[in-house]
PDB file of N, CA and C in Angstrom:
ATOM      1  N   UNK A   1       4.453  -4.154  -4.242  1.00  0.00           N
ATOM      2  CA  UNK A   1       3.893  -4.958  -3.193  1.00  0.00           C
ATOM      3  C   UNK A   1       3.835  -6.421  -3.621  1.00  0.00           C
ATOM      4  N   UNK A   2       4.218  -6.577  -4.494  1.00  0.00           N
ATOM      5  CA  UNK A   2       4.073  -8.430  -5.142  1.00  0.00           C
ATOM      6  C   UNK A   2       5.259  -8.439  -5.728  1.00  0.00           C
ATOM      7  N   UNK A   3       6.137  -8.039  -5.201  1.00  0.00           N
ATOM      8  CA  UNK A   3       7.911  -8.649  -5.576  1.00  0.00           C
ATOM      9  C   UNK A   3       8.370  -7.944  -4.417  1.00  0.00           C
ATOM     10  N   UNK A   4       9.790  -9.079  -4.353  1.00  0.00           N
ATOM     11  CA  UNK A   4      10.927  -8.885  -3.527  1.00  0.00           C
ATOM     12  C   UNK A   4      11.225  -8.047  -3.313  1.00  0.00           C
ATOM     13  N   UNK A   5      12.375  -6.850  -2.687  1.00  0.00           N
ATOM     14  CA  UNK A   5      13.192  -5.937  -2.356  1.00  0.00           C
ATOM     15  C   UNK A   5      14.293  -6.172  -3.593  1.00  0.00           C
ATOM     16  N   UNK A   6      15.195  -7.129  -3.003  1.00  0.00           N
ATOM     17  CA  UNK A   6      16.046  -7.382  -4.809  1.00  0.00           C
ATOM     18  C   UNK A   6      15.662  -7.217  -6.164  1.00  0.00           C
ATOM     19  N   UNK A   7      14.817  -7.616  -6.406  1.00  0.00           N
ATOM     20  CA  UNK A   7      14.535  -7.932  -7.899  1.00  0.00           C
ATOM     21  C   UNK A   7      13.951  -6.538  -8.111  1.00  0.00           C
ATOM     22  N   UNK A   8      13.210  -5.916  -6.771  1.00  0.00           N
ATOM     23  CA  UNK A   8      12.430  -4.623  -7.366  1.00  0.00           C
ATOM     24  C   UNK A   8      13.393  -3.646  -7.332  1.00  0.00           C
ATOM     25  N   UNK A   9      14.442  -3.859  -6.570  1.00  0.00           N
ATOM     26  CA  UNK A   9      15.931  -2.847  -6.550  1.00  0.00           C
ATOM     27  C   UNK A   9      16.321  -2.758  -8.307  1.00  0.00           C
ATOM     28  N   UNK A  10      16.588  -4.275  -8.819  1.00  0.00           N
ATOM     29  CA  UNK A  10      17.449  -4.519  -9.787  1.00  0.00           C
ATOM     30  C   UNK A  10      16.678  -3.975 -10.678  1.00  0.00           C
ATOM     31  N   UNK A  11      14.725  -3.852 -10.815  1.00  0.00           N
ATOM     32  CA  UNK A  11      14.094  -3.539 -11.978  1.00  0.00           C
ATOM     33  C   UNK A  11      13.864  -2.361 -11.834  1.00  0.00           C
ATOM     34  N   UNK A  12      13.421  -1.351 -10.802  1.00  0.00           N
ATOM     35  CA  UNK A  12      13.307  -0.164 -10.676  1.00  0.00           C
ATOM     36  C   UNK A  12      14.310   0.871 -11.051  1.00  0.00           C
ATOM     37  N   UNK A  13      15.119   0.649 -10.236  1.00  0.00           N
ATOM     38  CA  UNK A  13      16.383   1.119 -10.524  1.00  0.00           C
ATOM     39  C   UNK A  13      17.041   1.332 -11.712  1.00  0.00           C
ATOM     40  N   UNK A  14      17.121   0.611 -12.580  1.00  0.00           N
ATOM     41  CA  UNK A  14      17.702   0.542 -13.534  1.00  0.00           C
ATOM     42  C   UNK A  14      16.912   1.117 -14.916  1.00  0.00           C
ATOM     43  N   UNK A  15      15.766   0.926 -14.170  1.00  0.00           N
ATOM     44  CA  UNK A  15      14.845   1.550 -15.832  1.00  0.00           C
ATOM     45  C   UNK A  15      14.958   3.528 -15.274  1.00  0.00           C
ATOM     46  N   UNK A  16      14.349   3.374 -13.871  1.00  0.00           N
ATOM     47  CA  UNK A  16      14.159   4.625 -14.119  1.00  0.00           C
ATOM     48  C   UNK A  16      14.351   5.338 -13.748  1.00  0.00           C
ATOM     49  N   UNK A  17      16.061   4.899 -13.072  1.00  0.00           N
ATOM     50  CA  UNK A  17      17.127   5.674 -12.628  1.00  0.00           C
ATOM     51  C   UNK A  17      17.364   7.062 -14.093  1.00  0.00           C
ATOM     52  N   UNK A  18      17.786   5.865 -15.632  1.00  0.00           N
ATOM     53  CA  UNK A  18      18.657   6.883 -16.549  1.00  0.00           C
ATOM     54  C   UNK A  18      17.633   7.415 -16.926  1.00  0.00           C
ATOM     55  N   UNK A  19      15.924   6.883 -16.712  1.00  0.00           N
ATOM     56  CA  UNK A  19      15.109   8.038 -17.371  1.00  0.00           C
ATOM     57  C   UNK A  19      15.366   9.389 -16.500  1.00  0.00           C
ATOM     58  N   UNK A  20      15.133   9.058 -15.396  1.00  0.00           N
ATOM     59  CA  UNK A  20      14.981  10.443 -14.535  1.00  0.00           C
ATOM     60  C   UNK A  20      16.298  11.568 -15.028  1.00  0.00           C
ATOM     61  N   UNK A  21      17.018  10.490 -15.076  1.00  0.00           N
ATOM     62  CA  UNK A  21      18.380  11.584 -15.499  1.00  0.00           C
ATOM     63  C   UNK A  21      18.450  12.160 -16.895  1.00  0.00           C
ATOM     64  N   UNK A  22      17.867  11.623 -17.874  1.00  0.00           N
ATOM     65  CA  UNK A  22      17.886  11.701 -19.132  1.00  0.00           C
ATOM     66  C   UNK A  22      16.570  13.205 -19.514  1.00  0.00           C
ATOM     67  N   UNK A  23      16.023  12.736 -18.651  1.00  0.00           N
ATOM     68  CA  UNK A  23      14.962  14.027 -18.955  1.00  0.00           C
ATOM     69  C   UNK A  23      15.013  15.000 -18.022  1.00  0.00           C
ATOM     70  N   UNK A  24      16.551  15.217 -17.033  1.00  0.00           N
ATOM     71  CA  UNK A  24      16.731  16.069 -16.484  1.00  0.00           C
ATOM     72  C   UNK A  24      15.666  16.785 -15.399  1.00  0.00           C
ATOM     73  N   UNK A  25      15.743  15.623 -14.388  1.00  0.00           N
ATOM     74  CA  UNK A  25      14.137  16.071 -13.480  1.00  0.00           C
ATOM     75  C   UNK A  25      14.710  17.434 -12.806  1.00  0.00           C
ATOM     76  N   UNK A  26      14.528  18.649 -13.356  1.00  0.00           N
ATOM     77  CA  UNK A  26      14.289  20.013 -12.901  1.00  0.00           C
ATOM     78  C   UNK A  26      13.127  20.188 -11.637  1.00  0.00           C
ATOM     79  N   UNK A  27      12.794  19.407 -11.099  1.00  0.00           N
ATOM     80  CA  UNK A  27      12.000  19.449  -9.791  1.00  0.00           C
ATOM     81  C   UNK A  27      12.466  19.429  -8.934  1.00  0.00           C
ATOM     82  N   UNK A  28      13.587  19.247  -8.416  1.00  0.00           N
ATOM     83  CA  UNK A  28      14.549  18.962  -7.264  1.00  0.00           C
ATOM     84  C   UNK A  28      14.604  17.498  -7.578  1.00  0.00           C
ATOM     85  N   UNK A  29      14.596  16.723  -7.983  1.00  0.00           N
ATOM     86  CA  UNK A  29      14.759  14.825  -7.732  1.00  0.00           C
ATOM     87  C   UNK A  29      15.986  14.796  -8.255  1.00  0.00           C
ATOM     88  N   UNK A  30      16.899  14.920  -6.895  1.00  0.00           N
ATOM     89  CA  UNK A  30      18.549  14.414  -7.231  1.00  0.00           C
ATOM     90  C   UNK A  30      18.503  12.711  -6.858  1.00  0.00           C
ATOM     91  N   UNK A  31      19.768  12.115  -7.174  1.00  0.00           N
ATOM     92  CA  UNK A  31      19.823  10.483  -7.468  1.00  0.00           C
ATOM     93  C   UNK A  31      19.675  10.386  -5.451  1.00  0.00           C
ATOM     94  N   UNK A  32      19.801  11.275  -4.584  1.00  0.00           N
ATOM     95  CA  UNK A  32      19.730  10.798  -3.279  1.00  0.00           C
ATOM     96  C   UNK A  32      18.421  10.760  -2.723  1.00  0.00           C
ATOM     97  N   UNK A  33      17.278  12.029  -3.611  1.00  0.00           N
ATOM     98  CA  UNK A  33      16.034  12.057  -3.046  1.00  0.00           C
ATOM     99  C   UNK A  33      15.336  10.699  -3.985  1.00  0.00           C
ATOM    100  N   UNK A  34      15.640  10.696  -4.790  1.00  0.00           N
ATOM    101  CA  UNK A  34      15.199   8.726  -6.002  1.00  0.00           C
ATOM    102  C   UNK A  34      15.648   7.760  -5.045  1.00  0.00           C
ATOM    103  N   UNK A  35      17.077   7.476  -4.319  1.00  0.00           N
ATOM    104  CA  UNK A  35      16.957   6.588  -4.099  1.00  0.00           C
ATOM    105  C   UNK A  35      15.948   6.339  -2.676  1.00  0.00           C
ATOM    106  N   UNK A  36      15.719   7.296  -1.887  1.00  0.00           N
ATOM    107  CA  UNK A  36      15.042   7.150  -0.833  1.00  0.00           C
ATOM    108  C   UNK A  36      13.585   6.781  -0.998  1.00  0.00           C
ATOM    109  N   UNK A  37      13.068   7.627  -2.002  1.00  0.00           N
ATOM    110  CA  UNK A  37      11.936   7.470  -2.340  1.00  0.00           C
ATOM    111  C   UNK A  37      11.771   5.753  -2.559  1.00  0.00           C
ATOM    112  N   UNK A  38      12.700   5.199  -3.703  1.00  0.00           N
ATOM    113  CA  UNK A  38      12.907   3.727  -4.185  1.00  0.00           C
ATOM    114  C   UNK A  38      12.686   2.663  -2.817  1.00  0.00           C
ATOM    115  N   UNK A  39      13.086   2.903  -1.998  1.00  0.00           N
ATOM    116  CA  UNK A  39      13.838   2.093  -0.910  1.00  0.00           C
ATOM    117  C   UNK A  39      12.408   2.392   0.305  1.00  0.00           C
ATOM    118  N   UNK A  40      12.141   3.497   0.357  1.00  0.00           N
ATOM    119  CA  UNK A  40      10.937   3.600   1.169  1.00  0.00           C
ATOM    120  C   UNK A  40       9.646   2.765   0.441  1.00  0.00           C
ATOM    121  N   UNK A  41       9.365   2.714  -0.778  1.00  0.00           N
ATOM    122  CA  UNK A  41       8.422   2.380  -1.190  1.00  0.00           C
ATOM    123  C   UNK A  41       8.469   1.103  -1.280  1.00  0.00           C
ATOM    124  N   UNK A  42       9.800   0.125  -1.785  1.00  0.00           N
ATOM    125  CA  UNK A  42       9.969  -1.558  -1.108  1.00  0.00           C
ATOM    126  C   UNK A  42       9.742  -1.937   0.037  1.00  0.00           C
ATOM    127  N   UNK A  43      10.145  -0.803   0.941  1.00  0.00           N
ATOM    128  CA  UNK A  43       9.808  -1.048   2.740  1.00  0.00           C
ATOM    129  C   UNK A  43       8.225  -1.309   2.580  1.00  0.00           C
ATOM    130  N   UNK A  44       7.458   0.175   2.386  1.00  0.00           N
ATOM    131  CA  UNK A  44       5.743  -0.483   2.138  1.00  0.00           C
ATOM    132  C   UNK A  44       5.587  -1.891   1.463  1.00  0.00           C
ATOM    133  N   UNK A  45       6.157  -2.341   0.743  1.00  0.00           N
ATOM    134  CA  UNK A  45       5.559  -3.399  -0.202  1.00  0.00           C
ATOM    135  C   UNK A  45       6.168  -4.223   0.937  1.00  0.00           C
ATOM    136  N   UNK A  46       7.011  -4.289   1.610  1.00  0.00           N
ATOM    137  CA  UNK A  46       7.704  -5.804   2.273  1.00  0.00           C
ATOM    138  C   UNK A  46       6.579  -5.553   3.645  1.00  0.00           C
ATOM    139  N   UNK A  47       5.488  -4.651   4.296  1.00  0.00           N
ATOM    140  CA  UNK A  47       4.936  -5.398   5.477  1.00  0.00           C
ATOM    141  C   UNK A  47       3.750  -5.385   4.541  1.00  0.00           C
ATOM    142  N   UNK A  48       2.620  -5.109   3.166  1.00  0.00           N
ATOM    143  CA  UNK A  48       1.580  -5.009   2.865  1.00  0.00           C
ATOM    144  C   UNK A  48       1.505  -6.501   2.284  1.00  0.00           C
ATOM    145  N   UNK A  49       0.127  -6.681   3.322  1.00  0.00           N
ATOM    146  CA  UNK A  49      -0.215  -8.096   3.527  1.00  0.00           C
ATOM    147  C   UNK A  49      -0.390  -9.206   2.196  1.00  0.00           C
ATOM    148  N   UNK A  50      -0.399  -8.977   1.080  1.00  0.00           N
ATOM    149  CA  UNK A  50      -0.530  -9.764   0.192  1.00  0.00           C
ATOM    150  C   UNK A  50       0.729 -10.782   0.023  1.00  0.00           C
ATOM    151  N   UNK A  51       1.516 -10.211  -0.133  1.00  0.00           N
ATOM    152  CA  UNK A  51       3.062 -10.935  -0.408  1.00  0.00           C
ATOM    153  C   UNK A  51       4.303 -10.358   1.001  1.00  0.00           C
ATOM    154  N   UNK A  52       4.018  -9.296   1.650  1.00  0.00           N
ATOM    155  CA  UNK A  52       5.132  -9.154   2.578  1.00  0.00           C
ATOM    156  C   UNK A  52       5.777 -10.053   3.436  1.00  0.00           C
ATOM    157  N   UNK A  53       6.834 -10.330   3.219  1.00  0.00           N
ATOM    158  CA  UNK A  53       7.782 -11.030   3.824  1.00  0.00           C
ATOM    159  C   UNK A  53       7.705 -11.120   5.155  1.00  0.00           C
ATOM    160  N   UNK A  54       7.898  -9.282   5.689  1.00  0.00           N
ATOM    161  CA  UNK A  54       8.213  -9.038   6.882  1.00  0.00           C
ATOM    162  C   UNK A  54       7.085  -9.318   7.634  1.00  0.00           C
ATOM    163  N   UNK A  55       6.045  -9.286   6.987  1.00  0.00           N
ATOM    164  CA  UNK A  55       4.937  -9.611   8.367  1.00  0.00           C
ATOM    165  C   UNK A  55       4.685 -11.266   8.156  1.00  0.00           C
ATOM    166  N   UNK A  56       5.222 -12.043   7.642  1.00  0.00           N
ATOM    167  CA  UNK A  56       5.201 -13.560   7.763  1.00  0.00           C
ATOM    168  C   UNK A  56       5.890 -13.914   8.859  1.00  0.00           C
ATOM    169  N   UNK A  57       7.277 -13.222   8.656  1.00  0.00           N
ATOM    170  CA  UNK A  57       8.602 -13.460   9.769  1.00  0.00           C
ATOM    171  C   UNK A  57       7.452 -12.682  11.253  1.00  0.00           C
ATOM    172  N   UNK A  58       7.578 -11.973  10.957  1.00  0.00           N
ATOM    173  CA  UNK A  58       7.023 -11.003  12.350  1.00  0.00           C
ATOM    174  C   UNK A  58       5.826 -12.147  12.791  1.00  0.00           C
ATOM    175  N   UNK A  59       4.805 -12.787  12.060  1.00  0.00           N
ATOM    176  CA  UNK A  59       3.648 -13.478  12.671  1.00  0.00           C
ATOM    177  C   UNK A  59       4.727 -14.683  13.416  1.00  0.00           C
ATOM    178  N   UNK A  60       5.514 -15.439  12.932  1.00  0.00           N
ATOM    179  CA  UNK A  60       6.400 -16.451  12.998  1.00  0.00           C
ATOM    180  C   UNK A  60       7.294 -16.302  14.458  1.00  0.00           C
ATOM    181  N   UNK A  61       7.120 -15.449  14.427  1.00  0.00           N
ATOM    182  CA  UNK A  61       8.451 -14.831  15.829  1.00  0.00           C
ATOM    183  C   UNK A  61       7.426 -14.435  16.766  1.00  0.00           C
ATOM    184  N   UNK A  62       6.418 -13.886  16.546  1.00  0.00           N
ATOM    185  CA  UNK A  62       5.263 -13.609  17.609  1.00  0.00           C
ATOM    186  C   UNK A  62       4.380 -14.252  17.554  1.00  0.00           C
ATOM    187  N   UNK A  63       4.583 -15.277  17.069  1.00  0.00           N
ATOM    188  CA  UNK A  63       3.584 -16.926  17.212  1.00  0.00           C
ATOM    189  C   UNK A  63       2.096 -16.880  17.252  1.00  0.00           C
ATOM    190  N   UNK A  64       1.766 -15.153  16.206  1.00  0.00           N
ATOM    191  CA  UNK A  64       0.233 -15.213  15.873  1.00  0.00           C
ATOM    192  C   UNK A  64       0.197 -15.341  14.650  1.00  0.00           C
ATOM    193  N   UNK A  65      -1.281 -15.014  14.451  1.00  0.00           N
ATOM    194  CA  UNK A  65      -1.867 -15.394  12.653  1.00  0.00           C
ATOM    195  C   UNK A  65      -1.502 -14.329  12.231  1.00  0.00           C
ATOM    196  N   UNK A  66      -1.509 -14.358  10.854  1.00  0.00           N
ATOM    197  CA  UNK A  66      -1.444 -12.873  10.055  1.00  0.00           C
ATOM    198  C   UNK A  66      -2.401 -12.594  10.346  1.00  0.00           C
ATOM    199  N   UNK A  67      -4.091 -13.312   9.831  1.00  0.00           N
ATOM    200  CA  UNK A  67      -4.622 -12.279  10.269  1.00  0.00           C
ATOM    201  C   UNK A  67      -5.160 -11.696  11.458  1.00  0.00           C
ATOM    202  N   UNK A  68      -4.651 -11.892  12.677  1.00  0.00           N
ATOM    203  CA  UNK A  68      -4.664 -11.476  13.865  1.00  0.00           C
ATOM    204  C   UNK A  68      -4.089 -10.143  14.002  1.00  0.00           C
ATOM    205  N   UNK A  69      -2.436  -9.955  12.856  1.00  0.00           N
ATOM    206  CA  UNK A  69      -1.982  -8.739  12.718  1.00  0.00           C
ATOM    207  C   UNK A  69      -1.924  -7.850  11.657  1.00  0.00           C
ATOM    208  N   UNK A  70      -3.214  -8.172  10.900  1.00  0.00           N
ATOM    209  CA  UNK A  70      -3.462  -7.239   9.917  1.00  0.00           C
ATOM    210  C   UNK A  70      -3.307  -5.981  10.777  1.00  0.00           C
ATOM    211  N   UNK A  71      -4.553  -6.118  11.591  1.00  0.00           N
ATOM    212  CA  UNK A  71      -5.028  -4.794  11.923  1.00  0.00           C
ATOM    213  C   UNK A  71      -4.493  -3.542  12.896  1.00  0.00           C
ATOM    214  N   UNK A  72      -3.652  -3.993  13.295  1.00  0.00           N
ATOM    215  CA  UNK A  72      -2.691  -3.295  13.738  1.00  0.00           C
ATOM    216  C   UNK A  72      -1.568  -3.204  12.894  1.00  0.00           C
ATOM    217  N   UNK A  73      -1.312  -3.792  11.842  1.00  0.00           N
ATOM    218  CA  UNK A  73      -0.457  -3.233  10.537  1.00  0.00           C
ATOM    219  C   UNK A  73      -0.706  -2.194  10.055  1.00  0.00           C
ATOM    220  N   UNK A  74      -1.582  -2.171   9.430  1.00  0.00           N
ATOM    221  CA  UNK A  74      -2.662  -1.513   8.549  1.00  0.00           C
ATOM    222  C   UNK A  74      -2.713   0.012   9.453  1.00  0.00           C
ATOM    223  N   UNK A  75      -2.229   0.069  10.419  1.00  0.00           N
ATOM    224  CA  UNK A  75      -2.157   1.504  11.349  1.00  0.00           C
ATOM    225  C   UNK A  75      -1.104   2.135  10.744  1.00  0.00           C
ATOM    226  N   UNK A  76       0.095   1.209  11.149  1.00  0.00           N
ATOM    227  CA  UNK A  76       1.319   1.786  11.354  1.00  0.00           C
ATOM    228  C   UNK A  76       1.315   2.016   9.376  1.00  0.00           C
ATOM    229  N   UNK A  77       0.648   1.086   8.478  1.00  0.00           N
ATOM    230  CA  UNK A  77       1.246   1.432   7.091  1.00  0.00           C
ATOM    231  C   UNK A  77       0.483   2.576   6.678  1.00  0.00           C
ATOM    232  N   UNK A  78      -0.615   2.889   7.158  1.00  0.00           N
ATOM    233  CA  UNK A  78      -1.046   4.394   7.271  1.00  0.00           C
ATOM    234  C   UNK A  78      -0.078   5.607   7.613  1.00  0.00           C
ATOM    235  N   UNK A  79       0.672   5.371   8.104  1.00  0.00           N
ATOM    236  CA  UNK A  79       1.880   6.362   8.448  1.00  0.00           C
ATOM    237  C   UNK A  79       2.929   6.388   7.690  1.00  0.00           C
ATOM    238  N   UNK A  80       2.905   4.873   7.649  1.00  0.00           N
ATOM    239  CA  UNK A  80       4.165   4.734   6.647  1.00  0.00           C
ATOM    240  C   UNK A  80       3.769   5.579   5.158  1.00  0.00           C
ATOM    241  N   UNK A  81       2.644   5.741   4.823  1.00  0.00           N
ATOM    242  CA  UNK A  81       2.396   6.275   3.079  1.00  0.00           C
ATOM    243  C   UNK A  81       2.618   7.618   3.541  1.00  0.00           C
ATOM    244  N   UNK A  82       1.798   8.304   4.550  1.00  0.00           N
ATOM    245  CA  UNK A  82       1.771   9.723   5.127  1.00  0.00           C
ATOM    246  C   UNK A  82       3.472  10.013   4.783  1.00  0.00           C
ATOM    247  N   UNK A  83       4.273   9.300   5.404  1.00  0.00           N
ATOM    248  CA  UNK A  83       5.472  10.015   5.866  1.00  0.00           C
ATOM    249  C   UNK A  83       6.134   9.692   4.113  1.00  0.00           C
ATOM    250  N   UNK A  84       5.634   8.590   3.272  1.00  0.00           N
ATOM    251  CA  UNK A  84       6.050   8.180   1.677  1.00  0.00           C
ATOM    252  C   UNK A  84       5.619   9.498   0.980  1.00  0.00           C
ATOM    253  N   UNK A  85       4.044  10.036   1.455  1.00  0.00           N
ATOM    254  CA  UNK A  85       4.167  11.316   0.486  1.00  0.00           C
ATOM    255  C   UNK A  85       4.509  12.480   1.011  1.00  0.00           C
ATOM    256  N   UNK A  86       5.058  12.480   2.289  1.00  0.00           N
ATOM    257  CA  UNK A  86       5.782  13.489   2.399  1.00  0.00           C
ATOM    258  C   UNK A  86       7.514  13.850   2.196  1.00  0.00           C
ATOM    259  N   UNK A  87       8.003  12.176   2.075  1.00  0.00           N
ATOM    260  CA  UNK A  87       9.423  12.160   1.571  1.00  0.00           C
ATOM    261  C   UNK A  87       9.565  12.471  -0.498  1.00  0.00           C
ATOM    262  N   UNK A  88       7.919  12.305  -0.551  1.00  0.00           N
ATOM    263  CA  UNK A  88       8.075  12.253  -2.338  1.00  0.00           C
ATOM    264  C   UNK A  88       8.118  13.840  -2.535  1.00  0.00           C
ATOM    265  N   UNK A  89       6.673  14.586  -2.050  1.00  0.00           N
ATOM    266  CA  UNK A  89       6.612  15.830  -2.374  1.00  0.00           C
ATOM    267  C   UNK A  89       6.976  17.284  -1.493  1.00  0.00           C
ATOM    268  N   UNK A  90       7.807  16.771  -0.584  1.00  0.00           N
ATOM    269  CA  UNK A  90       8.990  17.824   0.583  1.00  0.00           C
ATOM    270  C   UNK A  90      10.337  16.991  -0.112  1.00  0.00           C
ATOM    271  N   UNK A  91      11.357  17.458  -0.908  1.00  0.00           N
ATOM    272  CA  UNK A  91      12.576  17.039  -1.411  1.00  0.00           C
ATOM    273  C   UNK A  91      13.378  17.363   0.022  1.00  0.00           C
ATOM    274  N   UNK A  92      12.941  18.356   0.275  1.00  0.00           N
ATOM    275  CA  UNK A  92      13.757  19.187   1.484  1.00  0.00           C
ATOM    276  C   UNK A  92      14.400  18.069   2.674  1.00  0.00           C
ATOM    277  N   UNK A  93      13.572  17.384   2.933  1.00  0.00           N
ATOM    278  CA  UNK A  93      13.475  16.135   4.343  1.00  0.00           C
ATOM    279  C   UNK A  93      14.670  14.780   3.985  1.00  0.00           C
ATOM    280  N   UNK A  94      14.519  14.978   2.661  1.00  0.00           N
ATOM    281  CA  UNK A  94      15.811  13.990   2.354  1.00  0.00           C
ATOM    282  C   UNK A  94      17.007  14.604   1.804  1.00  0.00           C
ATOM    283  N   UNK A  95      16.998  15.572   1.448  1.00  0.00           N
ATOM    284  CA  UNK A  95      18.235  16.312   0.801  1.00  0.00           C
ATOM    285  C   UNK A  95      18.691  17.046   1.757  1.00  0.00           C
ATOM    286  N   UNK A  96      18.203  17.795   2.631  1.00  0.00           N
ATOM    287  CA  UNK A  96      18.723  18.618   3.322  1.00  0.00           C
ATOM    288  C   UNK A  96      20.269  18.226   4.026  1.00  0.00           C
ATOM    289  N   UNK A  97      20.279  16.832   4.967  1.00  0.00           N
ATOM    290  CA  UNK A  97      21.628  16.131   5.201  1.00  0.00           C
ATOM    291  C   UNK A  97      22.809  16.306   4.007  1.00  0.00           C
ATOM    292  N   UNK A  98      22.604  15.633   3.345  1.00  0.00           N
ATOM    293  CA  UNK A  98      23.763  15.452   2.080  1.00  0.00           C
ATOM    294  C   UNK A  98      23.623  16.792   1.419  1.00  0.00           C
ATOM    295  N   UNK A  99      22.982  18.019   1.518  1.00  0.00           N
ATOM    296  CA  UNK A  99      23.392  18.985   0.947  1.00  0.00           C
ATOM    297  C   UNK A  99      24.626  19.973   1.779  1.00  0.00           C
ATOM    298  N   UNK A 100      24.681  19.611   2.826  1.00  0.00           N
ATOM    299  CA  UNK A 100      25.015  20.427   4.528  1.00  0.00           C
ATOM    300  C   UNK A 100      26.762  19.718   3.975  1.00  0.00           C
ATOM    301  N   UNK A 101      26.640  18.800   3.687  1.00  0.00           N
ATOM    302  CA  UNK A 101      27.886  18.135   3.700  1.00  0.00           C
ATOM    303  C   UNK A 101      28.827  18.181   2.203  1.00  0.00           C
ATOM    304  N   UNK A 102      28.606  19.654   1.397  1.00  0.00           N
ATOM    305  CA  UNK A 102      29.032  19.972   0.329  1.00  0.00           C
ATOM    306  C   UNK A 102      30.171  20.968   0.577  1.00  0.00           C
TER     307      UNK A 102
END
């Protein structure tokens, strides 16, 4: 939530991409259910109000205050974690596609 999408791509990724692989995550965490997980969890950090980008642009384009749209953020990022721990601990919801196609 206090860095970019890039930089958290370039640092995440890279550290603990070869761990995961190196210690052989026997849980189901193939490199397609990591990267979703990775990429969903920058999405949270880019609207959570401290540093998010997207809700600067979004106040900017809808010509209110941030904090006018905290609070109706703060709904939808309630869902957004709901549906984060259900993409972390159901493998099924992200693998299922790319397994169909083997």
């Amino acid at each position: 939530m206090f860095i970019d999408v890039a930089p958290g791509l370039l640092i995440v990724v890279t550290v603990l991409l070869p761990i995961s692989a190196a210690i052989e995550m026997d849980t189901g965490l193939s490199a397609v259910h990591f990267g979703v997980m990775v990429v969903s969890n920058l999405i949270i950090g880019l609207i959570t109000p401290p540093v998010g980008t997207t809700l600067f642009v979004a106040s900017a384009v809808g010509r209110v205050t941030i904090s006018s749209m905290v609070p109706y953020v703060l709904r939808f990022l309630l869902v957004i974690v709901v549906v984060q721990l259900m993409i972390t601990y159901i493998p099924f919801i992200t693998t299922a596609l790319p397994c169909l196609m083997n």
